[in-house]
C-alpha atoms as a PDB file:
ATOM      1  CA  UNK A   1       9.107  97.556 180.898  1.00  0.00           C
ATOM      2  CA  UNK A   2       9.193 101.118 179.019  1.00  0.00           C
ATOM      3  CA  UNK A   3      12.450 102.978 179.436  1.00  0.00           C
ATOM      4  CA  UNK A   4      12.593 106.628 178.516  1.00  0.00           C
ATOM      5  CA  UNK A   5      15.342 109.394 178.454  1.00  0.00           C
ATOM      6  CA  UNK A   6      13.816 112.425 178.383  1.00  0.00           C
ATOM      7  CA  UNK A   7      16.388 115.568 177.680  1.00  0.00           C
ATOM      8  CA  UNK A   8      17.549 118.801 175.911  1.00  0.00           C
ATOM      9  CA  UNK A   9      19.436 119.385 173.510  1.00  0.00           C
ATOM     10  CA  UNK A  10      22.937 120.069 174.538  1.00  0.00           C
ATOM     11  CA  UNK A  11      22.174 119.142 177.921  1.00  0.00           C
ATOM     12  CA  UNK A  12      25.930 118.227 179.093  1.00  0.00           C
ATOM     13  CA  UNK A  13      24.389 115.240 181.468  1.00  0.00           C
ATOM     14  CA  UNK A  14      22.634 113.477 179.064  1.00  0.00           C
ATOM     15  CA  UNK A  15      25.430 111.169 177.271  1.00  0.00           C
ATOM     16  CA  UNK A  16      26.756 110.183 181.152  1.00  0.00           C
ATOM     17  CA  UNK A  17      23.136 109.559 182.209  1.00  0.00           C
ATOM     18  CA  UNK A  18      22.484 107.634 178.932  1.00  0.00           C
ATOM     19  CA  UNK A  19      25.437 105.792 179.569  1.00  0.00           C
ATOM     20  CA  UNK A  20      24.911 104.883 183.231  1.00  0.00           C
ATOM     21  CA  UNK A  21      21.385 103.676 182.740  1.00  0.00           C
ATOM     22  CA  UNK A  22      22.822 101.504 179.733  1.00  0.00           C
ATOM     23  CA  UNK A  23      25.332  99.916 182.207  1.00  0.00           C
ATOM     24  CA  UNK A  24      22.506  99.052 184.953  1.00  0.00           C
ATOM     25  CA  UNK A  25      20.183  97.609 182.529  1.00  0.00           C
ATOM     26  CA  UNK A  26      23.427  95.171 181.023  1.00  0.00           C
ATOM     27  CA  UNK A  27      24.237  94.481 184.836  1.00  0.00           C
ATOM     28  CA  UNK A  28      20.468  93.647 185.406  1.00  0.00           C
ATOM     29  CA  UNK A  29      20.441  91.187 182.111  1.00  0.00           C
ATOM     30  CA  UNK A  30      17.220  93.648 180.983  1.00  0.00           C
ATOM     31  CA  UNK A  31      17.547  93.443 177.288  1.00  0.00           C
ATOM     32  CA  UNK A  32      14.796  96.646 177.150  1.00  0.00           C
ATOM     33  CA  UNK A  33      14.991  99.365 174.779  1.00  0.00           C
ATOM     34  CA  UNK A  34      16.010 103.009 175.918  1.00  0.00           C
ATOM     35  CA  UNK A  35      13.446 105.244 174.099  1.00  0.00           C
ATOM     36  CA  UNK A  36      14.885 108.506 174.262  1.00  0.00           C
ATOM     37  CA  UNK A  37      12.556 111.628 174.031  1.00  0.00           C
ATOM     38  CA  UNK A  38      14.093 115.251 173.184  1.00  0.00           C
ATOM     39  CA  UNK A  39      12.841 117.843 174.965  1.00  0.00           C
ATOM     40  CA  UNK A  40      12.359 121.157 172.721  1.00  0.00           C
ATOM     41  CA  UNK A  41       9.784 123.409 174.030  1.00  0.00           C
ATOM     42  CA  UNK A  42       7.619 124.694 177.072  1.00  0.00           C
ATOM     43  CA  UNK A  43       4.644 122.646 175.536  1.00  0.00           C
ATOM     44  CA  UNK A  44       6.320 119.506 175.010  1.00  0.00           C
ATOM     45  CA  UNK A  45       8.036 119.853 178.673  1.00  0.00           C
ATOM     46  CA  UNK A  46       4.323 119.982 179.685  1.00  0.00           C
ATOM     47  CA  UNK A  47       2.844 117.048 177.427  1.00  0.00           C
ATOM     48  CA  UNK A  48       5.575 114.508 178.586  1.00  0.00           C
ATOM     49  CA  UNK A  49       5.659 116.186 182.570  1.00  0.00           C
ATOM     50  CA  UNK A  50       9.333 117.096 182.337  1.00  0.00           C
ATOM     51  CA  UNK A  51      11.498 117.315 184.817  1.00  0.00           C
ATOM     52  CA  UNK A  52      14.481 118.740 183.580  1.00  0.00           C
ATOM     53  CA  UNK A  53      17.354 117.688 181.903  1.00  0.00           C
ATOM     54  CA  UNK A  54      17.933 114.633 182.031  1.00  0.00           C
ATOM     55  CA  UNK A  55      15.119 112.690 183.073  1.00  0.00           C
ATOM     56  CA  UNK A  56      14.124 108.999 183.119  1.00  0.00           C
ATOM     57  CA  UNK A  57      10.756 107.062 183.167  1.00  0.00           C
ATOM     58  CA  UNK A  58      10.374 103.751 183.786  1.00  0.00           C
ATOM     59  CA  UNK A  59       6.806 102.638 182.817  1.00  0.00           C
ATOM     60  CA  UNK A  60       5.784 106.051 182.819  1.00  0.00           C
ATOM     61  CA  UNK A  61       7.060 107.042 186.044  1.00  0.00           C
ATOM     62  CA  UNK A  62       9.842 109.474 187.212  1.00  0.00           C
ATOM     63  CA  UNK A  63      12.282 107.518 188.927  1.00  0.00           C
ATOM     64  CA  UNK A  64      12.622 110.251 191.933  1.00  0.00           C
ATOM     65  CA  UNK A  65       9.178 109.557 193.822  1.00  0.00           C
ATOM     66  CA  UNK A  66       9.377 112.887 195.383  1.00  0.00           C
ATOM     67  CA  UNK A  67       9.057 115.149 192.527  1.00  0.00           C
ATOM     68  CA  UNK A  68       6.576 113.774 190.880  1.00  0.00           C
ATOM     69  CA  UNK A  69       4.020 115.674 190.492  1.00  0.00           C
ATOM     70  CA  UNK A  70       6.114 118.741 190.086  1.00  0.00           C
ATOM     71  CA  UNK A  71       5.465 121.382 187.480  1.00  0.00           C
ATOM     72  CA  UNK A  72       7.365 120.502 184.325  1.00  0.00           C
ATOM     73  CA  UNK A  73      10.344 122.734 183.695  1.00  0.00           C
ATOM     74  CA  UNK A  74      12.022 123.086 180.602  1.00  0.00           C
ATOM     75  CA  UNK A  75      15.458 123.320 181.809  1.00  0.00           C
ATOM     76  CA  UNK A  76      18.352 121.560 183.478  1.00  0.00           C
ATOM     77  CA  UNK A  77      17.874 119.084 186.350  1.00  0.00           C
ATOM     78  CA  UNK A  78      20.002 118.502 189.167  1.00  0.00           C
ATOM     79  CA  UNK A  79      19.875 115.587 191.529  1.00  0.00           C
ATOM     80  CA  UNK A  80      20.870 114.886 195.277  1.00  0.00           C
ATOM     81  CA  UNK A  81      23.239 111.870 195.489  1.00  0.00           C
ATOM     82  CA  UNK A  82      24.669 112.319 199.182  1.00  0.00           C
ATOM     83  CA  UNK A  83      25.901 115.400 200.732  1.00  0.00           C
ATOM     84  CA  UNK A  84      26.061 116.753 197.143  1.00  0.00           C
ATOM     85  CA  UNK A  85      24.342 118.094 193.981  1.00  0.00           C
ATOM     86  CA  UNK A  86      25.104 116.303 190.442  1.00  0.00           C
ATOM     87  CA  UNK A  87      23.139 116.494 187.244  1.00  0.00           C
ATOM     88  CA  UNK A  88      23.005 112.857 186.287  1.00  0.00           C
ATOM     89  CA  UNK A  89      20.779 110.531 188.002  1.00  0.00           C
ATOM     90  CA  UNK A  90      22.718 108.577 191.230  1.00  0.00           C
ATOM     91  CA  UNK A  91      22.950 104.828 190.055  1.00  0.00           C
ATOM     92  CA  UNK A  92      21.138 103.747 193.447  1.00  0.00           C
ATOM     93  CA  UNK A  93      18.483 105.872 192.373  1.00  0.00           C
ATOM     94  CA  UNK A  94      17.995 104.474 189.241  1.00  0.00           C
ATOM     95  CA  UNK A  95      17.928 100.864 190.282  1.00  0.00           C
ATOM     96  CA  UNK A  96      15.533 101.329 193.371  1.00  0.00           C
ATOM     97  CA  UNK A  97      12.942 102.655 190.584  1.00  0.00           C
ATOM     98  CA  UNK A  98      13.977  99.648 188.172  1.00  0.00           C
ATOM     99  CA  UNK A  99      13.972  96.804 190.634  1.00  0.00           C
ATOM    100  CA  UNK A 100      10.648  98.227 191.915  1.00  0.00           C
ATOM    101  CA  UNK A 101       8.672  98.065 188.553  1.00  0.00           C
ATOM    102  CA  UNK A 102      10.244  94.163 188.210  1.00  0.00           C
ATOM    103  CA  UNK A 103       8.952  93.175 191.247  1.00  0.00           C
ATOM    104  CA  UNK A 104       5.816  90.437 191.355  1.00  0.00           C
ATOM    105  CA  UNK A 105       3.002  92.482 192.074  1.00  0.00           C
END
């Protein structure tokens, strides 16, 4: 499985987002490597279909279903986890996306 952290530099969410998906992967026993992937212009927000600070991939894939396909932005990302707004990825959301690229196809 390919894991990739996408983010800017300076991007305040990117250490707790790191962090987080380190923790799931350790709770999953995945022993796969985080390639992580910084973001530093409009063209390479394009080339890698950014999604804002921070982002993460698994096999290639956004792990929020919905916005793929979105135009790459070269920014800060912000993420619904409830009722609220936060800029690190919600642990469920991270997870769903994981367990559904491990799954026997």
């Amino acid at each position: 499985m390919k894991i990739q952290l996408l983010y800017v530099r300076g991007c305040p969410h990117f250490k707790p987002a790191l962090n987080l998906l380190s923790e799931i992967l350790k709770e999953k026993g995945l022993k796969e490597k985080i390639e992580l992937i910084e973001i530093g212009s409009e063209e390479e927000a394009k080339k890698y279909e950014f999604l804002g600070s921070p982002s993460i991939k698994i096999n290639g894939k956004d792990i929020e279903k919905e916005k793929r396909g979105y135009p790459p932005s070269f920014g800060c990302r912000i993420y619904k986890n409830g009722e609220n707004y936060t800029g690190v990825p919600p642990k469920r959301l991270i997870l769903k996306a994981i367990e559904e690229e491990i799954k026997p196809k």
